[in-house]
Protein backbone atom coordinates (compact mmCIF):
# COMPACT_ATOMS: atom_id res chain seq x y z
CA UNK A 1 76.96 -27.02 -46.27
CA UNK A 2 74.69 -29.61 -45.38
CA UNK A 3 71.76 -28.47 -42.66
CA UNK A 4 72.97 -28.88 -38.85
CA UNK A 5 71.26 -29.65 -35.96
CA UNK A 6 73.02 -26.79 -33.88
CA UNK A 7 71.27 -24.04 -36.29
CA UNK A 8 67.88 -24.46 -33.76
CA UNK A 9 69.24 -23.91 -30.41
CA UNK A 10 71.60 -20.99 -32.28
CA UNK A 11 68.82 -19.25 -33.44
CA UNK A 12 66.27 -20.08 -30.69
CA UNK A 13 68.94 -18.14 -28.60
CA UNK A 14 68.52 -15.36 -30.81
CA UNK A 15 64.66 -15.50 -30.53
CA UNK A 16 64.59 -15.83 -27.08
CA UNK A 17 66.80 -12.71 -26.91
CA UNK A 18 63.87 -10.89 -28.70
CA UNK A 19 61.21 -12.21 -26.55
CA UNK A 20 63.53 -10.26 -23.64
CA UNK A 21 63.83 -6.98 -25.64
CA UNK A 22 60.18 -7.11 -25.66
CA UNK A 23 59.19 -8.00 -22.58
CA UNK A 24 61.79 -5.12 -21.10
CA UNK A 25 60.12 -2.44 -23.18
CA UNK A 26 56.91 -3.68 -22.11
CA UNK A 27 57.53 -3.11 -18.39
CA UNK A 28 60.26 -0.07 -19.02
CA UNK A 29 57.77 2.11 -20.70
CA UNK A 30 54.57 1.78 -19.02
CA UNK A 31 57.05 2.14 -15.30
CA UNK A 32 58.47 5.47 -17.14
CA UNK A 33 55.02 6.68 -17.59
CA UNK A 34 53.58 5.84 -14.73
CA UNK A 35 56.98 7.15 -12.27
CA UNK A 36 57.04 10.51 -15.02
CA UNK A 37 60.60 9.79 -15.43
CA UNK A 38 62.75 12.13 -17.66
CA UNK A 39 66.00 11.13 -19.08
CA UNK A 40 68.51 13.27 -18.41
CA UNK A 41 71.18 12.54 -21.03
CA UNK A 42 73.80 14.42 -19.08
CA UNK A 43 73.32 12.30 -15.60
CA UNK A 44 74.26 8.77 -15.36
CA UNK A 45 72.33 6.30 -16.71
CA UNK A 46 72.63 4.55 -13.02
CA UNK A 47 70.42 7.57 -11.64
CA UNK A 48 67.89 6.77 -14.53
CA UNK A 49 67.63 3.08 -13.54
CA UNK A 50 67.16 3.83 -10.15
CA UNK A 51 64.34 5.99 -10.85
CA UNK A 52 62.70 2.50 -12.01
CA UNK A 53 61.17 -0.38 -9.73
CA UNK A 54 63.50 -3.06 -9.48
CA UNK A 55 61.51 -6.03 -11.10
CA UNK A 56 61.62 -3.76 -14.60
CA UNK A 57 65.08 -3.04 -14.27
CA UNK A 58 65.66 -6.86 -13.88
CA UNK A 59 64.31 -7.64 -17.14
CA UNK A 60 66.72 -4.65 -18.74
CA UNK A 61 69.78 -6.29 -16.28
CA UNK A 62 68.61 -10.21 -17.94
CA UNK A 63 68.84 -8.46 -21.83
CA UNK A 64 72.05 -6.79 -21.32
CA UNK A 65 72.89 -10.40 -20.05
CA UNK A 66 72.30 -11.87 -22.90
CA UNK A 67 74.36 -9.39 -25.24
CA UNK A 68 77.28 -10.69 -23.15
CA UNK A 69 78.18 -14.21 -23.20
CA UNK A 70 75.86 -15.86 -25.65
CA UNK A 71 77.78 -14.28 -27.44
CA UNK A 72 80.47 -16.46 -26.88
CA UNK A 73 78.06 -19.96 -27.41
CA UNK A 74 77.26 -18.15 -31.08
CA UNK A 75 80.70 -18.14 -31.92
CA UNK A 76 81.64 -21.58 -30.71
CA UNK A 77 78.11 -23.00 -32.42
CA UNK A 78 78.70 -21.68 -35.58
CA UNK A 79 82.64 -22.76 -35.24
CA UNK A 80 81.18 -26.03 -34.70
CA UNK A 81 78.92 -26.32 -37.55
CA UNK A 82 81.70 -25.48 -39.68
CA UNK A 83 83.10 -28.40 -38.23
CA UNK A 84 80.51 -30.50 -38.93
CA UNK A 85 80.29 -31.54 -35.32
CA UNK A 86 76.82 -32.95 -35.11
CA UNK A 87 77.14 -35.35 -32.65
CA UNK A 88 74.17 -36.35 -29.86
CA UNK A 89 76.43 -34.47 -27.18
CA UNK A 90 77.42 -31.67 -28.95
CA UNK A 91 73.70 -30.87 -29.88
CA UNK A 92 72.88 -31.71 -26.14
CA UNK A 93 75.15 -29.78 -24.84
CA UNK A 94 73.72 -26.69 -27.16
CA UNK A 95 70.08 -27.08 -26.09
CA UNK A 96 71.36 -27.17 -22.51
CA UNK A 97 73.38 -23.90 -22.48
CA UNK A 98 70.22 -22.90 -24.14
CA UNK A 99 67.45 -24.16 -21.88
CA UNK A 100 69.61 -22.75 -18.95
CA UNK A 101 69.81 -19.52 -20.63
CA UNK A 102 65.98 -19.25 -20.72
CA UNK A 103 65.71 -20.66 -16.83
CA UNK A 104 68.08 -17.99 -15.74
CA UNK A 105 66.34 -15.23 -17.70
CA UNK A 106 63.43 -15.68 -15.79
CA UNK A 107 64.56 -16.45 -12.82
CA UNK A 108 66.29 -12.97 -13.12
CA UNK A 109 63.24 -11.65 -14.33
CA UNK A 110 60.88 -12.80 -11.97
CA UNK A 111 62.23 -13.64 -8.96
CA UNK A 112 65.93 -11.97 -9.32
CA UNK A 113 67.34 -15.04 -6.76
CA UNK A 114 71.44 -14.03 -7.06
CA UNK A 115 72.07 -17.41 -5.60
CA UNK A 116 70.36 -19.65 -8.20
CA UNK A 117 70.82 -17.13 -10.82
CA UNK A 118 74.49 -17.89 -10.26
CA UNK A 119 73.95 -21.69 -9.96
CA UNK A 120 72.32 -21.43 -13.47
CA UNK A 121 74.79 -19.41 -15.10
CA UNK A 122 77.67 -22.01 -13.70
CA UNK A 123 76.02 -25.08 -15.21
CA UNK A 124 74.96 -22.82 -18.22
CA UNK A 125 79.02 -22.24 -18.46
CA UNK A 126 80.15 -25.20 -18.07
CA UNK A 127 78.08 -26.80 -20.80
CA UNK A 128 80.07 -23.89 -23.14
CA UNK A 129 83.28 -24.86 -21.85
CA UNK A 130 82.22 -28.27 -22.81
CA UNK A 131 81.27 -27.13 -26.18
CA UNK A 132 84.08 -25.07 -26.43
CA UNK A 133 86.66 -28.30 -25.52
CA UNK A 134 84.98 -29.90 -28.10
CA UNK A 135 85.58 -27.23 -30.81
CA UNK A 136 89.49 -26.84 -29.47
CA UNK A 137 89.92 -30.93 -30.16
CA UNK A 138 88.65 -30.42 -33.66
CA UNK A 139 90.74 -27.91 -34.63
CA UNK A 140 94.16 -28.49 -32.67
């Protein structure tokens, strides 16, 4: 299988997912420290979190985020290299979802706006809709 152009915003997606992890545990651990939080295994993991400040649980809420539907643009981007769909709006529409993945990560992270967070994850959407209608006329 020849080399396609929708392997780089694939794995940057993955990457980018990594930088998150970090950045979480970097602010999680230092914030468990410094509140002297114990986990209680038997209590809810809500009463955990809320033992936290809220601008490190954002970074945990953005990760989790990005376990969900990503997961979805993975799927579709590898269906589509198997398709050997490597068209100029196919791969545009890949670094898109993926650039708007990254804006709403730290917009989540950093600011936590629910209004442009949600603005961001529509257009993020519909560029994987997009992607996805793509895939479906390929195949059907």
């Amino acid at each position: 299988m020849p080399h396609s152009p929708l392997f780089a915003p694939l794995l940057a997606l993955v990457l980018w997912s990594f930088v998150m992890w970090a950045w979480l545990y970097a602010t999680r651990i230092p914030a468990i420290r410094i509140a002297n939080v114990i986990y209680d295994p038997h209590r809810p993991a809500a009463d955990f979190h809320a033992q936290l400040p809220p601008q490190v649980r954002w970074k945990a809420d953005n990760y989790n985020n990005l376990m969900e539907q990503p997961t979805l643009f993975y799927a579709v981007t590898l269906a589509l290299i198997m398709l050997g769909a490597n068209d100029l709006l196919t791969v545009v529409l890949a670094w898109s979802y993926l650039g708007l993945r990254v804006v709403h990560s730290l917009v989540q992270a950093l600011i936590n706006v629910v209004l442009l967070r949600f603005a961001l994850f529509i257009v993020g959407s519909l560029a994987l809709l997009a992607m996805t209608i793509r895939a479906a006329t390929l195949v059907f």
